[in-house]
N, C-alpha and C. Protein backbone atom coordinates (compact mmCIF):
# COMPACT_ATOMS: atom_id res chain seq x y z
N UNK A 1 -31.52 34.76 14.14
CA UNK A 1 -30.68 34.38 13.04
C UNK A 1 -29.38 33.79 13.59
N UNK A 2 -29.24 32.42 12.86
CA UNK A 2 -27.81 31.74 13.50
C UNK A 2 -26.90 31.94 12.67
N UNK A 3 -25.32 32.64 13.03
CA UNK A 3 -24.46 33.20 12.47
C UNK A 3 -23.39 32.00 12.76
N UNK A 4 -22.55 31.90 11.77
CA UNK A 4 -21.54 30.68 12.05
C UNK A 4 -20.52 31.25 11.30
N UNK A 5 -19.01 31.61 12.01
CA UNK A 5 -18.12 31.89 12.10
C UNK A 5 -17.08 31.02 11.27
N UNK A 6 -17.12 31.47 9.91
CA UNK A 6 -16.08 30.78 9.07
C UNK A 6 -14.41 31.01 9.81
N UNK A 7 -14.02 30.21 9.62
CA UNK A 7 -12.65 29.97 10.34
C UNK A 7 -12.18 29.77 8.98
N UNK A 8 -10.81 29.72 8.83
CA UNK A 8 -9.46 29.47 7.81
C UNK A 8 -8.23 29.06 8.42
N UNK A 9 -7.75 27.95 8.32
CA UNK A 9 -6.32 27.82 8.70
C UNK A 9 -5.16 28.48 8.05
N UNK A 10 -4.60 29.46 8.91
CA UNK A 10 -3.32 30.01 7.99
C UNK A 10 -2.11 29.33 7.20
N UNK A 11 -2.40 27.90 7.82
CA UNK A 11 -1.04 27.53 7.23
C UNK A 11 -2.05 26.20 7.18
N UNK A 12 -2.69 26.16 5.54
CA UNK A 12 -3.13 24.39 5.00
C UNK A 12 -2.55 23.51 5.16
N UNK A 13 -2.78 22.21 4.90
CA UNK A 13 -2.26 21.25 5.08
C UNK A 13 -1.98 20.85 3.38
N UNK A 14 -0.62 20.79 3.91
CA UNK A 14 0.47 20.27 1.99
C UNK A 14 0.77 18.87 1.62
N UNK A 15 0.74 17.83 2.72
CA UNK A 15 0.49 16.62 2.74
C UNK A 15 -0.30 15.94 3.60
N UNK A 16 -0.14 15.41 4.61
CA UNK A 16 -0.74 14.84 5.93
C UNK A 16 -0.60 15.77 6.80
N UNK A 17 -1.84 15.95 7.93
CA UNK A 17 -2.04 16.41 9.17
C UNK A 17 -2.50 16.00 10.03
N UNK A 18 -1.95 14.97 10.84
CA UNK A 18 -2.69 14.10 11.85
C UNK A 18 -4.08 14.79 12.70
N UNK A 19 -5.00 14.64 12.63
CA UNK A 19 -6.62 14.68 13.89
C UNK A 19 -5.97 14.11 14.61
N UNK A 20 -5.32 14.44 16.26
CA UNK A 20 -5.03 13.58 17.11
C UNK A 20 -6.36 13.10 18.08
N UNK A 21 -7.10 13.71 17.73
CA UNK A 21 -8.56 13.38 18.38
C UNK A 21 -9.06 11.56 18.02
N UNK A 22 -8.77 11.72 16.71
CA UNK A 22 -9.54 10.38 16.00
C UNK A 22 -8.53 9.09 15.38
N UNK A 23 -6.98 10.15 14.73
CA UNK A 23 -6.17 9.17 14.76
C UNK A 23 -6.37 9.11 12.91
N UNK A 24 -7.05 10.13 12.53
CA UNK A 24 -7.44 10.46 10.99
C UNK A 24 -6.25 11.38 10.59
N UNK A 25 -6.29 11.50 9.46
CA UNK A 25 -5.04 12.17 8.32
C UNK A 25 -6.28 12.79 7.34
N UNK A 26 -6.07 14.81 7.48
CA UNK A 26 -6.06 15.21 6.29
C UNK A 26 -4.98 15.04 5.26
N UNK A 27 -5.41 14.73 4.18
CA UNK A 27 -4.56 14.73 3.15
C UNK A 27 -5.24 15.56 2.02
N UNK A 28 -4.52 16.37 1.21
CA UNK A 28 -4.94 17.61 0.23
C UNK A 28 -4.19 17.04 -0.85
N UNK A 29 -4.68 17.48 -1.94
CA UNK A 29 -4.59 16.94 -3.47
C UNK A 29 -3.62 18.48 -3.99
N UNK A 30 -2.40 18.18 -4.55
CA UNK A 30 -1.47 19.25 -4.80
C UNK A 30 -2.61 19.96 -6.35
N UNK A 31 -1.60 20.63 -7.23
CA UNK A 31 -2.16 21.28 -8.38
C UNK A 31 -2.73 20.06 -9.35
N UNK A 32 -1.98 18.78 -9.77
CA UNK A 32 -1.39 18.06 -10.35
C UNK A 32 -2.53 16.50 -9.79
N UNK A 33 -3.27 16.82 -8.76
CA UNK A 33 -4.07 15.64 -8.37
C UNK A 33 -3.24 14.79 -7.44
N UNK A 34 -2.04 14.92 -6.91
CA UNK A 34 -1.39 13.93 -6.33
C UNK A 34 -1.14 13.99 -4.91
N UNK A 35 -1.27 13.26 -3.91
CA UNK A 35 -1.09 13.16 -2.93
C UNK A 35 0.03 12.78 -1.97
N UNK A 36 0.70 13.37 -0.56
CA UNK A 36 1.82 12.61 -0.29
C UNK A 36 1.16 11.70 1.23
N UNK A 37 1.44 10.39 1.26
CA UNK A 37 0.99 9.78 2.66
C UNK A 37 1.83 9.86 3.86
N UNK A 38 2.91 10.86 3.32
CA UNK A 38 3.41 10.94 4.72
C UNK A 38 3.95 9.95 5.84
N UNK A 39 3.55 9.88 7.26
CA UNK A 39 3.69 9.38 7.57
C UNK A 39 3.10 7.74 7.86
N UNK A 40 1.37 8.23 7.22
CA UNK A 40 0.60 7.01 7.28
C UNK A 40 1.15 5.77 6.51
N UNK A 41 2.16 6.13 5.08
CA UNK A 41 2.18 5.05 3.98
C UNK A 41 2.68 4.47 4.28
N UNK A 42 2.96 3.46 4.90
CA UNK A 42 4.19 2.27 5.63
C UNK A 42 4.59 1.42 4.25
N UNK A 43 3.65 1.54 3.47
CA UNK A 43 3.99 0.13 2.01
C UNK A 43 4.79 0.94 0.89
N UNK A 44 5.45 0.28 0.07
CA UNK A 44 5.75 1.14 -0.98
C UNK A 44 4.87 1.31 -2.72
N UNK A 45 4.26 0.48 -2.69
CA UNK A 45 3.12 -0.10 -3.84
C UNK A 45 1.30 -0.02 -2.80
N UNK A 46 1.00 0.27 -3.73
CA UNK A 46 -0.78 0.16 -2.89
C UNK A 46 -1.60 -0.12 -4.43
N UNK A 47 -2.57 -0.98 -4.12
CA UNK A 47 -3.56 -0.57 -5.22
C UNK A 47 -4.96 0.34 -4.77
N UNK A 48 -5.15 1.10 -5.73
CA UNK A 48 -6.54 1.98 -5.34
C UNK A 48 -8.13 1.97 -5.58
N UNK A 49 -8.80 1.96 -5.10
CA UNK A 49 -10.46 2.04 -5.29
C UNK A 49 -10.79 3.05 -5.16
N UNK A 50 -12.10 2.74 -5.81
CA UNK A 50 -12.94 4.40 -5.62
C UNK A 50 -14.66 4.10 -5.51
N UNK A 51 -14.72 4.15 -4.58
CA UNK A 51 -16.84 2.97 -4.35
C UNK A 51 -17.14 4.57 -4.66
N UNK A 52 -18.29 3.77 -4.93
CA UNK A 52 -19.62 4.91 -5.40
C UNK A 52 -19.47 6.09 -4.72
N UNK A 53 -19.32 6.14 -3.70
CA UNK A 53 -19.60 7.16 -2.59
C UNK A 53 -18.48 8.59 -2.81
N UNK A 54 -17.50 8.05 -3.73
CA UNK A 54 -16.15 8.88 -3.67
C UNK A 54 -15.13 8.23 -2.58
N UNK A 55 -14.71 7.71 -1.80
CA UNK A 55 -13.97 6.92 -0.56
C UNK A 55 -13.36 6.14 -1.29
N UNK A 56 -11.95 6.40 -1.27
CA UNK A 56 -10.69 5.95 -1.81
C UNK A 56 -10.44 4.84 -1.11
N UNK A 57 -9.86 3.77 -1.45
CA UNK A 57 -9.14 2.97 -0.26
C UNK A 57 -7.77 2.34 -1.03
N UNK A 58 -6.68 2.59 -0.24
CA UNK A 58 -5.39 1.91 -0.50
C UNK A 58 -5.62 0.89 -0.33
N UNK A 59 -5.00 -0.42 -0.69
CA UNK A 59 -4.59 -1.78 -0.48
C UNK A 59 -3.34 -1.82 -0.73
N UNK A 60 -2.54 -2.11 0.51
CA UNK A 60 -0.95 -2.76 0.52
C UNK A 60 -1.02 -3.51 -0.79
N UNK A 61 -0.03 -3.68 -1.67
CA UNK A 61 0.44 -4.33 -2.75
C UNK A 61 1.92 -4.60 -3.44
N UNK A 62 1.59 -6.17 -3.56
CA UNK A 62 2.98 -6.53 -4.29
C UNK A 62 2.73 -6.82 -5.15
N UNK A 63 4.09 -6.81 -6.48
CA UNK A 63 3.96 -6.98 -7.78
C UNK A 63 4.40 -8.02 -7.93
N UNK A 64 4.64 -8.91 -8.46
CA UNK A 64 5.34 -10.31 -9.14
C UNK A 64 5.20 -10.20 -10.22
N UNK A 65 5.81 -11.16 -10.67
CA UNK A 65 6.26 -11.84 -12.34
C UNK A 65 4.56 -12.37 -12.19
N UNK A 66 4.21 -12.77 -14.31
CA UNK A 66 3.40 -14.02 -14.57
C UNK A 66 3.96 -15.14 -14.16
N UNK A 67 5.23 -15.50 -14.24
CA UNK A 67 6.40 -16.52 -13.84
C UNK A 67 6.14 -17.01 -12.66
N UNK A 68 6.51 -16.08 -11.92
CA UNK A 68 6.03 -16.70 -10.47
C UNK A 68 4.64 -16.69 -9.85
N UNK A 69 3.73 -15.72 -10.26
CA UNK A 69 2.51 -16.37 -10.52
C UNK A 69 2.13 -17.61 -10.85
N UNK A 70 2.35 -18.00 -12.07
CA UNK A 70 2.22 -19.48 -12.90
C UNK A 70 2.77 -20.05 -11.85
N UNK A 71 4.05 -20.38 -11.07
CA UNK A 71 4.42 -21.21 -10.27
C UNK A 71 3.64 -21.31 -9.26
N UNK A 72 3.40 -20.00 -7.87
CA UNK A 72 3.01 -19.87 -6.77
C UNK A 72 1.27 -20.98 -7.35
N UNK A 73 0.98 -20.99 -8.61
CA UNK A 73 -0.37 -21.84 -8.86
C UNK A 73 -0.25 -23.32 -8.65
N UNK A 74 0.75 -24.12 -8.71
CA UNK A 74 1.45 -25.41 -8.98
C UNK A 74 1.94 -25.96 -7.67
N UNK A 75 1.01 -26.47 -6.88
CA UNK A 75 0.77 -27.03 -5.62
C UNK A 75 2.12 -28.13 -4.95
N UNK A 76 2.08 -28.36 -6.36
CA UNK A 76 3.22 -29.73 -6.67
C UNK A 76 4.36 -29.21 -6.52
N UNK A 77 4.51 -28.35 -7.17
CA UNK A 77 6.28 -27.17 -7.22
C UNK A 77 6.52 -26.92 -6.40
N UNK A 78 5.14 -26.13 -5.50
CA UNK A 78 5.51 -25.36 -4.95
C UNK A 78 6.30 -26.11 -3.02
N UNK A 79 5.50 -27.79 -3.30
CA UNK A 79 5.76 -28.47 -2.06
C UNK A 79 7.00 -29.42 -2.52
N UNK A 80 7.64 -29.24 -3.71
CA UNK A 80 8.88 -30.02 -4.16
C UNK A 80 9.98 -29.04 -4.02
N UNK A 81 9.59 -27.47 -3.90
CA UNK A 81 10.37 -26.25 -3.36
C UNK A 81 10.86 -26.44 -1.88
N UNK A 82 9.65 -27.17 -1.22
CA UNK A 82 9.55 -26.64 0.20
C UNK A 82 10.63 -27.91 0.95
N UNK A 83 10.54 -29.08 0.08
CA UNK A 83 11.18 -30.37 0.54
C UNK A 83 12.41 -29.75 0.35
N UNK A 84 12.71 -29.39 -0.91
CA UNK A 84 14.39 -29.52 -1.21
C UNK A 84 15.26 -28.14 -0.06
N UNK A 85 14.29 -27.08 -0.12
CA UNK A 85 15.04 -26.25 1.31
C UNK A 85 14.85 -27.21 2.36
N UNK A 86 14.20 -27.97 2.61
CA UNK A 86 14.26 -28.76 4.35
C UNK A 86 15.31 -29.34 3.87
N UNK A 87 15.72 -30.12 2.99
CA UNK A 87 17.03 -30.82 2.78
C UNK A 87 18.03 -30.87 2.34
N UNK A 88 18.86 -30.02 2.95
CA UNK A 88 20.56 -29.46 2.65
C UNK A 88 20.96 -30.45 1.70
N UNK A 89 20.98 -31.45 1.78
CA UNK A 89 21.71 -32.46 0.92
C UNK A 89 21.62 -32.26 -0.43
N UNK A 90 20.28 -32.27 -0.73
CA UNK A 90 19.81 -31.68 -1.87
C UNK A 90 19.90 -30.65 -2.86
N UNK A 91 20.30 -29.52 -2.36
CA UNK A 91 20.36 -28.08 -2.51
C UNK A 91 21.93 -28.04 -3.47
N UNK A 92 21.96 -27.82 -4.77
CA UNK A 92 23.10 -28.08 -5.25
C UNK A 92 23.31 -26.46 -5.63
N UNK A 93 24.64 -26.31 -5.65
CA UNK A 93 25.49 -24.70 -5.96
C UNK A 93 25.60 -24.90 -7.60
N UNK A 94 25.31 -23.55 -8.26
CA UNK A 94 25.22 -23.40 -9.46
C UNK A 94 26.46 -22.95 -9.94
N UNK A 95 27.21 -23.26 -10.63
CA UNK A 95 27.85 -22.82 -11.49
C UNK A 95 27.76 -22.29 -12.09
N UNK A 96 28.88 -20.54 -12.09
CA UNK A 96 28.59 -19.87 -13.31
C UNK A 96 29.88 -19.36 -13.74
């Protein structure tokens, strides 16, 4: 008969705990479902997935305007933007 020795860590992990073996992060879900990334989160926005399998994945993320959306779409703008910074001359101070 094979006997296997349940172990318990006395002191869980409350946010991140680096595996220095693999270079992996436990991360534990508080009362509330929420998680802290610690040291891993370098971004301040992420968007989240969830594949079939259960396997979460962050994606770095930025927010913008529809505004600048609609613009960043406008090929034309966006290379009549790019002329007028190359050319100081151009570049007029706003009055307010």
């Amino acid at each position: 008969m094979n006997k296997t020795k349940e172990t318990t860590n006395p002191m869980p992990a409350t946010s991140a705990e680096t595996n220095q073996a693999g270079g992996e992060v436990l991360i534990e879900l508080d009362s509330r479902r929420r998680a802290s990334l610690g040291k891993i989160g370098h971004h301040d926005r992420y968007l989240a997935s969830e594949q079939p399998d259960g396997t979460v994945i962050l994606t770095p993320a930025i927010v913008i305007s529809q505004l600048e959306a609609r613009f960043m779409q406008n090929p034309a703008l966006i290379n009549r933007i790019e002329k007028n910074r190359a050319t100081p001359s151009r570049l007029r101070k706003l009055d307010r």
